[in-house]
PDB file of N, CA and C in Angstrom:
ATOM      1  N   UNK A   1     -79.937-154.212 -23.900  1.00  0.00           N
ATOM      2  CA  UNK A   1     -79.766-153.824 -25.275  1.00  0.00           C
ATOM      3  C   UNK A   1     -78.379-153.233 -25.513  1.00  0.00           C
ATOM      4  N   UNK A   2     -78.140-152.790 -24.285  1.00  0.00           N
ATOM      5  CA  UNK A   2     -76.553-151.850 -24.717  1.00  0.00           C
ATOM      6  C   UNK A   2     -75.640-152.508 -24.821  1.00  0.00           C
ATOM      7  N   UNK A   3     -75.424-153.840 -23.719  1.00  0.00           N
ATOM      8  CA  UNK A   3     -74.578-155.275 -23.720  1.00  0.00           C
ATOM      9  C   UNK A   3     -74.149-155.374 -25.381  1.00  0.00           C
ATOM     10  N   UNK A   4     -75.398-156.094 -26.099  1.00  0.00           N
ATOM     11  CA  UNK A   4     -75.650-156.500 -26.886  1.00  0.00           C
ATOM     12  C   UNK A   4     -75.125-156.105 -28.110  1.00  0.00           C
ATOM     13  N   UNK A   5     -74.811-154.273 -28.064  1.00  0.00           N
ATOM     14  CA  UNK A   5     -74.207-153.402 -28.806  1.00  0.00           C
ATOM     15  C   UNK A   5     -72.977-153.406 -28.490  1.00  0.00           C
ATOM     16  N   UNK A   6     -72.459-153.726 -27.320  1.00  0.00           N
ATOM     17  CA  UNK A   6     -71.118-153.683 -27.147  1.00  0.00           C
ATOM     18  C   UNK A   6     -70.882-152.509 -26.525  1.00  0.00           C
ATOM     19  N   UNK A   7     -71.837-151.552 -25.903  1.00  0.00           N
ATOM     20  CA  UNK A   7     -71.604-150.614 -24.978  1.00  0.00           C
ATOM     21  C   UNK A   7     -71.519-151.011 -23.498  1.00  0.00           C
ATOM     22  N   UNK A   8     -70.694-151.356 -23.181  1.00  0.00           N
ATOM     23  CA  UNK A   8     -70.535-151.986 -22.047  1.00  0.00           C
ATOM     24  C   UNK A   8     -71.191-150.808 -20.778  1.00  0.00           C
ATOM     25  N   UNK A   9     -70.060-149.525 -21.017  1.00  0.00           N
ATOM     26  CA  UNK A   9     -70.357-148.666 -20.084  1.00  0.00           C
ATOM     27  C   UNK A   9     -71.463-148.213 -19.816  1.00  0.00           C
ATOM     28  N   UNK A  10     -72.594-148.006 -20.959  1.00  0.00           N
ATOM     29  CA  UNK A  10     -73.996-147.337 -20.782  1.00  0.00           C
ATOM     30  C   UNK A  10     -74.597-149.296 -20.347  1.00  0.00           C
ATOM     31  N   UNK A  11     -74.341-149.869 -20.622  1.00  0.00           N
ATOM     32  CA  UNK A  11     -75.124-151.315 -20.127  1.00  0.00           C
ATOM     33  C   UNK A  11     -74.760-151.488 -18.427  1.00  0.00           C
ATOM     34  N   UNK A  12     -73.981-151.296 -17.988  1.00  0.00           N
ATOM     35  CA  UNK A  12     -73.214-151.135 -16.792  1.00  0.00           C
ATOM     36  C   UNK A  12     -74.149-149.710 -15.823  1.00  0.00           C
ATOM     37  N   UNK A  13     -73.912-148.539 -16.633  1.00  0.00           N
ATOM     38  CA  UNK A  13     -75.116-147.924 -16.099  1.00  0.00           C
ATOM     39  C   UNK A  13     -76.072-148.024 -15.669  1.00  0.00           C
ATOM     40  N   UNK A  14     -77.145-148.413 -16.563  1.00  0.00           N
ATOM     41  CA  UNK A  14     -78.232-148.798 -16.854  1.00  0.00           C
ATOM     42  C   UNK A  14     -79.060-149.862 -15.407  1.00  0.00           C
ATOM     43  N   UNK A  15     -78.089-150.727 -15.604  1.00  0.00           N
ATOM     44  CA  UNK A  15     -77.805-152.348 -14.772  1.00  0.00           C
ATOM     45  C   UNK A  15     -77.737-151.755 -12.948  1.00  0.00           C
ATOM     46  N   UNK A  16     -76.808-150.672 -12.907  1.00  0.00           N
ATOM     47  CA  UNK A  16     -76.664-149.922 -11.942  1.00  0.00           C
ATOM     48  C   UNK A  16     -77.966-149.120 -11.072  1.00  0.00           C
ATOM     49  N   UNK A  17     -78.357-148.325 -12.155  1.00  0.00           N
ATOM     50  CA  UNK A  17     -80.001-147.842 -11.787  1.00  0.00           C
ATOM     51  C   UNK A  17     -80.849-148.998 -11.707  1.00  0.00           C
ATOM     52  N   UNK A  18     -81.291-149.559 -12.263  1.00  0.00           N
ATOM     53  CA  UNK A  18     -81.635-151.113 -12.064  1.00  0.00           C
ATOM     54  C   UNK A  18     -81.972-151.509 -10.554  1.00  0.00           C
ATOM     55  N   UNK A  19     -80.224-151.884  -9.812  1.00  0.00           N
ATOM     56  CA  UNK A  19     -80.037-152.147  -8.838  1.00  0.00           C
ATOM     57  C   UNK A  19     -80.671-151.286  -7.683  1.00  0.00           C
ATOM     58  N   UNK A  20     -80.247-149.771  -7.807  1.00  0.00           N
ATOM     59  CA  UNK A  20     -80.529-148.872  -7.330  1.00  0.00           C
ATOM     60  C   UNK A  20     -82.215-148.985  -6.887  1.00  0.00           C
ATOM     61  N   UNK A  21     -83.060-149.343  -8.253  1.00  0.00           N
ATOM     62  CA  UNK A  21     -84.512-148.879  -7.536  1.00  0.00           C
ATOM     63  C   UNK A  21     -84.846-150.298  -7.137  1.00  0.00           C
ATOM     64  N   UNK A  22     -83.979-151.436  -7.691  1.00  0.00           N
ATOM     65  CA  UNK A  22     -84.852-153.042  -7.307  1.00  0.00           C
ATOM     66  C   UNK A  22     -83.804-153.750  -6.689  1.00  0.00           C
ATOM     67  N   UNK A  23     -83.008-153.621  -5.740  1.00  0.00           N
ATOM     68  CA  UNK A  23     -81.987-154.140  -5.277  1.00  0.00           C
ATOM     69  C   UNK A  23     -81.721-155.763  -4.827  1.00  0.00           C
ATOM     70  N   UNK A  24     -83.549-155.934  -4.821  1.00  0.00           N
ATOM     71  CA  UNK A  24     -83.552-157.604  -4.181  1.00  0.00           C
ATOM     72  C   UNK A  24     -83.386-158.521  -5.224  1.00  0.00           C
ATOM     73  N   UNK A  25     -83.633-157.459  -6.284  1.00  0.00           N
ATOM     74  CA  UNK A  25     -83.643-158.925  -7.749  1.00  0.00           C
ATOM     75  C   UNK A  25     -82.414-159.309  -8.280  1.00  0.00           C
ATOM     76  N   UNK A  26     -82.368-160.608  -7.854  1.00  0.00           N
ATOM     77  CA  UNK A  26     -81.038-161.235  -8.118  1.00  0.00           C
ATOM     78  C   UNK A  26     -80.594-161.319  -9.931  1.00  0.00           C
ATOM     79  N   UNK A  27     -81.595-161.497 -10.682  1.00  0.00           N
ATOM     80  CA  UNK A  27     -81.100-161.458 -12.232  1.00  0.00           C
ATOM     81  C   UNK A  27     -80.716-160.324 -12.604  1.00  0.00           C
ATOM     82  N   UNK A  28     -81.127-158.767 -11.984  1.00  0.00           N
ATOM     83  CA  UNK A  28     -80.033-157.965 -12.542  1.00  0.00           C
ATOM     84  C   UNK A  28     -78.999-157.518 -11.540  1.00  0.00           C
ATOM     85  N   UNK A  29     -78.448-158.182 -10.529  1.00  0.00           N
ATOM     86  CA  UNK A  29     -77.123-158.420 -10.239  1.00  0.00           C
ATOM     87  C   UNK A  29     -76.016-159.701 -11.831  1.00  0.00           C
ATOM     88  N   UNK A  30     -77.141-160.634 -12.092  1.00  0.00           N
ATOM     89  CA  UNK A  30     -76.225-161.458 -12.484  1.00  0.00           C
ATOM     90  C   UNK A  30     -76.265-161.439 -13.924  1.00  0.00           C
ATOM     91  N   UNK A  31     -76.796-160.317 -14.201  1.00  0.00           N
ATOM     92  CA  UNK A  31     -77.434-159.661 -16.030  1.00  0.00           C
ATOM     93  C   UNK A  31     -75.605-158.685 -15.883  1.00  0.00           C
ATOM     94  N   UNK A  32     -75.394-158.113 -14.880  1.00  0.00           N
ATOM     95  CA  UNK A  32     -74.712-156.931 -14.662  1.00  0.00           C
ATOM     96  C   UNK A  32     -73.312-157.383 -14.433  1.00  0.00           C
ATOM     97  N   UNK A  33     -73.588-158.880 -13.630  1.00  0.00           N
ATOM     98  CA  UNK A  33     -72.546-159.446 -14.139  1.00  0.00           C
ATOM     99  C   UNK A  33     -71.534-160.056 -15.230  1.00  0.00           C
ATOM    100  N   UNK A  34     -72.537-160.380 -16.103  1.00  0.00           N
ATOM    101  CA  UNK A  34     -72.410-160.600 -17.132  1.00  0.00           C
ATOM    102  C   UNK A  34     -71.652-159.667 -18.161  1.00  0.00           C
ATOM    103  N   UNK A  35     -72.243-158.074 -18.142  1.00  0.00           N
ATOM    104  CA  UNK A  35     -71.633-157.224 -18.662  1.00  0.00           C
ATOM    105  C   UNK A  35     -70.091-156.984 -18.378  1.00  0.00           C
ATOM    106  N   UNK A  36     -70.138-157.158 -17.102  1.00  0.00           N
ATOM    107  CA  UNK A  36     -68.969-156.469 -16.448  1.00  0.00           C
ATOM    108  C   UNK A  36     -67.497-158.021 -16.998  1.00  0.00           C
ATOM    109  N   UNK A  37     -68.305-159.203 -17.393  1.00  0.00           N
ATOM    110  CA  UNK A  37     -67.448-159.810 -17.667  1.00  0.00           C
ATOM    111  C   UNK A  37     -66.747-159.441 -19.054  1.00  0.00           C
ATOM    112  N   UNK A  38     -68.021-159.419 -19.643  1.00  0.00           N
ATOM    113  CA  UNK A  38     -67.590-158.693 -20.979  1.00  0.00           C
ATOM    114  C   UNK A  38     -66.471-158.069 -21.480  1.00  0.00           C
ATOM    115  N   UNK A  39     -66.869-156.397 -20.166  1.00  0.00           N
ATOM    116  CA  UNK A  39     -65.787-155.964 -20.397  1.00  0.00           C
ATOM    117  C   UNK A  39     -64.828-156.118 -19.647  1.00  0.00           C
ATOM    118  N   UNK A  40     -64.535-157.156 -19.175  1.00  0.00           N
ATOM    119  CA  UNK A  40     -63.678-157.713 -18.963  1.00  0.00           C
ATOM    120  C   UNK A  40     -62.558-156.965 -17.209  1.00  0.00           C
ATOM    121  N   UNK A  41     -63.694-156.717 -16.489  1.00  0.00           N
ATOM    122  CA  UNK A  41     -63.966-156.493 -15.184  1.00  0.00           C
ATOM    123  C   UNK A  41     -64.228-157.675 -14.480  1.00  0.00           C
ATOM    124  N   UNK A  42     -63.532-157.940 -14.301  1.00  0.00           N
ATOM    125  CA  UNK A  42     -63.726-159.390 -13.207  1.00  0.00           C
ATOM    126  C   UNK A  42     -63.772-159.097 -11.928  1.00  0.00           C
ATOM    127  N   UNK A  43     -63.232-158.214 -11.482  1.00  0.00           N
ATOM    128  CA  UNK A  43     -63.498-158.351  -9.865  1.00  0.00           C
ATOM    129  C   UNK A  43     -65.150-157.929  -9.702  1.00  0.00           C
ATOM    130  N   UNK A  44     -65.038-156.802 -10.353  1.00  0.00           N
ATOM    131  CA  UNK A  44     -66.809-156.131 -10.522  1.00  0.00           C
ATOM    132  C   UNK A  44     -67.644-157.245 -10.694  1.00  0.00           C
ATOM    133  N   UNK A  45     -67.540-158.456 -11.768  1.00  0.00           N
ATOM    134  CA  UNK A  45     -68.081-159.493 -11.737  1.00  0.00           C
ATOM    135  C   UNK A  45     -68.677-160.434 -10.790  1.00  0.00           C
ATOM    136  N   UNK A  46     -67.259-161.094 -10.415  1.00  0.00           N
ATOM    137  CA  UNK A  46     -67.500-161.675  -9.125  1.00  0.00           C
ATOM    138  C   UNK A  46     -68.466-160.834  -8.076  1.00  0.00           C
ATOM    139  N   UNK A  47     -68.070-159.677  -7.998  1.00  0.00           N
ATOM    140  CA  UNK A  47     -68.967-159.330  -6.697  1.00  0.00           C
ATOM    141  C   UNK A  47     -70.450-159.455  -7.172  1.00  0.00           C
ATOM    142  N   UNK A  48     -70.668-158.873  -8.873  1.00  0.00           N
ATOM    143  CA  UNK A  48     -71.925-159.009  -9.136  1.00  0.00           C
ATOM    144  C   UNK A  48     -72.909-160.723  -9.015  1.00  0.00           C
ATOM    145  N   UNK A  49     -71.820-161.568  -9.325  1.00  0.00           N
ATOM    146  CA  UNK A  49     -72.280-162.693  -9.299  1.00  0.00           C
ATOM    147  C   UNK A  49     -72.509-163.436  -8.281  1.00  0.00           C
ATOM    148  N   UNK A  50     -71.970-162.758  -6.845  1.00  0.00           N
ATOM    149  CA  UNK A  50     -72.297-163.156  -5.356  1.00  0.00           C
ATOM    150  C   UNK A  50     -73.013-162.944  -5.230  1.00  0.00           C
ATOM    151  N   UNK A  51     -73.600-161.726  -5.192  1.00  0.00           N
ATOM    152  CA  UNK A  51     -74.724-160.638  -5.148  1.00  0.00           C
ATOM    153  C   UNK A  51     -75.864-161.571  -5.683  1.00  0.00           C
ATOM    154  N   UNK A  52     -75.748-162.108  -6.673  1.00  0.00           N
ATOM    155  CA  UNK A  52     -76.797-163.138  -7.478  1.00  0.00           C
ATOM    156  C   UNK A  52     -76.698-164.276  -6.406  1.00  0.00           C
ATOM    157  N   UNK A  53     -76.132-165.014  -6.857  1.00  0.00           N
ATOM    158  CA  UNK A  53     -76.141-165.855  -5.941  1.00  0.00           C
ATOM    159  C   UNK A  53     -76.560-166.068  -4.414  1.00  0.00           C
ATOM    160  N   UNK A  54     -76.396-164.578  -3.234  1.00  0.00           N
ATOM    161  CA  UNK A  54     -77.247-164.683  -2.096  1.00  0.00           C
ATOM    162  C   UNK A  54     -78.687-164.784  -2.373  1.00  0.00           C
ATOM    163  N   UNK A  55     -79.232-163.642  -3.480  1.00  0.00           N
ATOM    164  CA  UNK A  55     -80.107-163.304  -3.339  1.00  0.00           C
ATOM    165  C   UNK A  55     -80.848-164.478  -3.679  1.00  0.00           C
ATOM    166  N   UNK A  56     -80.373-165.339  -4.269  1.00  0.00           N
ATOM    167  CA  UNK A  56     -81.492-166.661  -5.343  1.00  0.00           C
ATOM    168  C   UNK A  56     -80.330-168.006  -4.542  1.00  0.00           C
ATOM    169  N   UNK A  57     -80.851-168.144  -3.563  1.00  0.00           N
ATOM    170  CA  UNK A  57     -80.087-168.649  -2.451  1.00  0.00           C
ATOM    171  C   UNK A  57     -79.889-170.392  -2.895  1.00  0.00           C
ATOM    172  N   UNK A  58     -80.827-170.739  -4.056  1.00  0.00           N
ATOM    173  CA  UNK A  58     -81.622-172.289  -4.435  1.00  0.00           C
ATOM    174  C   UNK A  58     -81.190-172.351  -5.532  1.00  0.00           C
ATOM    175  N   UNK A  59     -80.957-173.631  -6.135  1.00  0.00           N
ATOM    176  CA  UNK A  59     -80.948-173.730  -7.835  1.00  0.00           C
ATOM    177  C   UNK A  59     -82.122-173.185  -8.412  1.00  0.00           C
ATOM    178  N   UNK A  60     -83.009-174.065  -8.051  1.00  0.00           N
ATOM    179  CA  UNK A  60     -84.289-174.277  -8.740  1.00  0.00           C
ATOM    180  C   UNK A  60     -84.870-172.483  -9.152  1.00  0.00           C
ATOM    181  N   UNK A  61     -85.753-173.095  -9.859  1.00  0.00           N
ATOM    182  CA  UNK A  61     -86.389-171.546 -10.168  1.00  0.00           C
ATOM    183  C   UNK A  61     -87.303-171.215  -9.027  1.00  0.00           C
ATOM    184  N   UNK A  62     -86.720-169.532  -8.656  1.00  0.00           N
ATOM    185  CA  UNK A  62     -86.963-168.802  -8.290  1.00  0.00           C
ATOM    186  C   UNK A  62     -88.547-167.673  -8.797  1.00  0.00           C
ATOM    187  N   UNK A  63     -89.658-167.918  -8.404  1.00  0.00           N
ATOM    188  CA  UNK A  63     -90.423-167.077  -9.192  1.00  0.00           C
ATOM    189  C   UNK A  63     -89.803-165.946  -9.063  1.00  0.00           C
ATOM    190  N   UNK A  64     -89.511-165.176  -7.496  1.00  0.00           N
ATOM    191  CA  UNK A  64     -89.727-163.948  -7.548  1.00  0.00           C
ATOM    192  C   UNK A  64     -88.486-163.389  -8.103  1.00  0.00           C
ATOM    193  N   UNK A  65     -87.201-163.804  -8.520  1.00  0.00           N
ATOM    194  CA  UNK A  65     -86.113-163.335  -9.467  1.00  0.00           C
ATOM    195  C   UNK A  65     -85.882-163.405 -11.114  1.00  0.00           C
ATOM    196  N   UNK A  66     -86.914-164.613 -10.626  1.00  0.00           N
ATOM    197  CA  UNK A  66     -86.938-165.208 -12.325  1.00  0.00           C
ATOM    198  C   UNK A  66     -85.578-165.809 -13.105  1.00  0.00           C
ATOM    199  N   UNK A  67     -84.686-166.619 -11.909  1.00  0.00           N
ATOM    200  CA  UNK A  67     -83.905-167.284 -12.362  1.00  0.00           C
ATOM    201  C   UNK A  67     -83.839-168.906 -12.650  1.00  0.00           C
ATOM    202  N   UNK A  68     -83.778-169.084 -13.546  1.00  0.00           N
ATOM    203  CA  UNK A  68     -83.847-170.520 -13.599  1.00  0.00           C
ATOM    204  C   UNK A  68     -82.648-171.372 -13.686  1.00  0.00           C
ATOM    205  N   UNK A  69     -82.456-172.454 -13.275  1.00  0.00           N
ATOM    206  CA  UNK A  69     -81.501-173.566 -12.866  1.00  0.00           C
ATOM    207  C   UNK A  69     -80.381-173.037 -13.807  1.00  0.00           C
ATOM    208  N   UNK A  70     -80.357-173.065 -14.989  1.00  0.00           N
ATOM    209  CA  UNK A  70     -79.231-172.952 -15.444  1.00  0.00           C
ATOM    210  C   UNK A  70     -78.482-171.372 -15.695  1.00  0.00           C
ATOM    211  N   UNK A  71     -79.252-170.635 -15.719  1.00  0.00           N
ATOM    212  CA  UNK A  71     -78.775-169.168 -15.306  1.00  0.00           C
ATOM    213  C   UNK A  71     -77.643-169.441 -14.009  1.00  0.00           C
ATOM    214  N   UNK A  72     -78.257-169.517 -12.903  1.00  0.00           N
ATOM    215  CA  UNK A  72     -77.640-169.574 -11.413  1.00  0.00           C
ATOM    216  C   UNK A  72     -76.668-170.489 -11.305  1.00  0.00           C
ATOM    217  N   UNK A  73     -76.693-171.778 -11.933  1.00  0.00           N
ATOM    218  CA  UNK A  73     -75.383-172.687 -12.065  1.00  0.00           C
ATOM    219  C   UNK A  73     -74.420-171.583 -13.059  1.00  0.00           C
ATOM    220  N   UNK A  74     -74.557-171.138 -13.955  1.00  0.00           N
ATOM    221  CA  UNK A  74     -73.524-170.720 -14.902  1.00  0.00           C
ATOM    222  C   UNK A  74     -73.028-169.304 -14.035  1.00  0.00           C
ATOM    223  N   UNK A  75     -73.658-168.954 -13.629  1.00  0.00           N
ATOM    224  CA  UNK A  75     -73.002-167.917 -12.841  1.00  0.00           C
ATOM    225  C   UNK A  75     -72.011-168.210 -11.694  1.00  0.00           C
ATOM    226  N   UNK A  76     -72.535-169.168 -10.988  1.00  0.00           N
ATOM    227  CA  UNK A  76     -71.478-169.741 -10.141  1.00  0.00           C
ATOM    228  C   UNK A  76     -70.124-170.477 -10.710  1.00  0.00           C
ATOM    229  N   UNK A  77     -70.261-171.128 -11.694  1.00  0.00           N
ATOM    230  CA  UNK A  77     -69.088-171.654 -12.547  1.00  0.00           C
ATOM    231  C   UNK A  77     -68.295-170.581 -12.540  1.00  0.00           C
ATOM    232  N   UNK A  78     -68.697-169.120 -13.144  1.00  0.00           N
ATOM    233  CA  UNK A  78     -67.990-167.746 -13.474  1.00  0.00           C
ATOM    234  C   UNK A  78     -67.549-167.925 -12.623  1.00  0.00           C
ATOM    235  N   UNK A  79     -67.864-167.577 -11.263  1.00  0.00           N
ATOM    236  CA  UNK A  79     -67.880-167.193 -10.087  1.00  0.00           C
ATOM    237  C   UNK A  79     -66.975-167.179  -9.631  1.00  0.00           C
ATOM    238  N   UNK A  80     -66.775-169.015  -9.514  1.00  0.00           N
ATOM    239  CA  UNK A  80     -65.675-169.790  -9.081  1.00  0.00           C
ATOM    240  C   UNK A  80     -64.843-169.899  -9.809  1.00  0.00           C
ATOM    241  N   UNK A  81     -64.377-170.020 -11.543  1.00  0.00           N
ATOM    242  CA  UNK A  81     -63.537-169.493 -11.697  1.00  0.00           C
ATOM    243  C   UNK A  81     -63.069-168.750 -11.827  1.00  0.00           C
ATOM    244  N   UNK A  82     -63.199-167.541 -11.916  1.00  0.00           N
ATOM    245  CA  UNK A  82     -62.819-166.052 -11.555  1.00  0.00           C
ATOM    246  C   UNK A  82     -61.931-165.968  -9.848  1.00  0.00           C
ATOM    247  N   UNK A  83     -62.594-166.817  -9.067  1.00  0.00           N
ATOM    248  CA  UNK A  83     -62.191-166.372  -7.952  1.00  0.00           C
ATOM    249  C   UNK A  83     -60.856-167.748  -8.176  1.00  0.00           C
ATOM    250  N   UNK A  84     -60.653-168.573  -8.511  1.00  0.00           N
ATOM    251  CA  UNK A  84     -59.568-169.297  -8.394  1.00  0.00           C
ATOM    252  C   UNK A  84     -58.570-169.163  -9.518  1.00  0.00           C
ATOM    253  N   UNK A  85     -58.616-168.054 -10.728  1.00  0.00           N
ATOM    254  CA  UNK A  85     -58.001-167.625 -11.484  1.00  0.00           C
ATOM    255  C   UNK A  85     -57.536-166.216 -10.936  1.00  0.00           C
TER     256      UNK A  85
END
């Protein structure tokens, strides 16, 4: 919700505790990534979007992350260009 408002920093928080109590779930690594692209944190990104990416190791949907095919492709696109920009 905070993203959404354009509070990056309290969305970034938030995303953080998140991690903190559920660390295996790959969608809020790549929810958090998202933010951090926003604001326009890219390295923070990338790492968030690796982070996604180990954890949801497959395209396909993932029950227990709840990522589906095109979530996990678009994150890797970021990913990779971020890391070759």
């Amino acid at each position: 919700m905070y993203a959404l408002d354009g509070k990056n920093e309290q969305a970034i928080a938030a995303y953080e505790e998140a991690i903190r109590l559920r660390p295996d779930v790959g969608e809020i690594h790549l929810h958090l990534g998202l933010v951090y692209e926003q604001a326009n944190q890219s390295t923070q990104a990338l790492g968030a979007f690796r982070k996604a990416l180990d954890l949801n190791e497959l395209y396909p949907e993932d029950k227990a992350t709840g990522f589906k095919e095109g979530d996990i492709r678009g994150a890797f696109v970021v990913t990779r260009d971020l890391a070759d920009g």
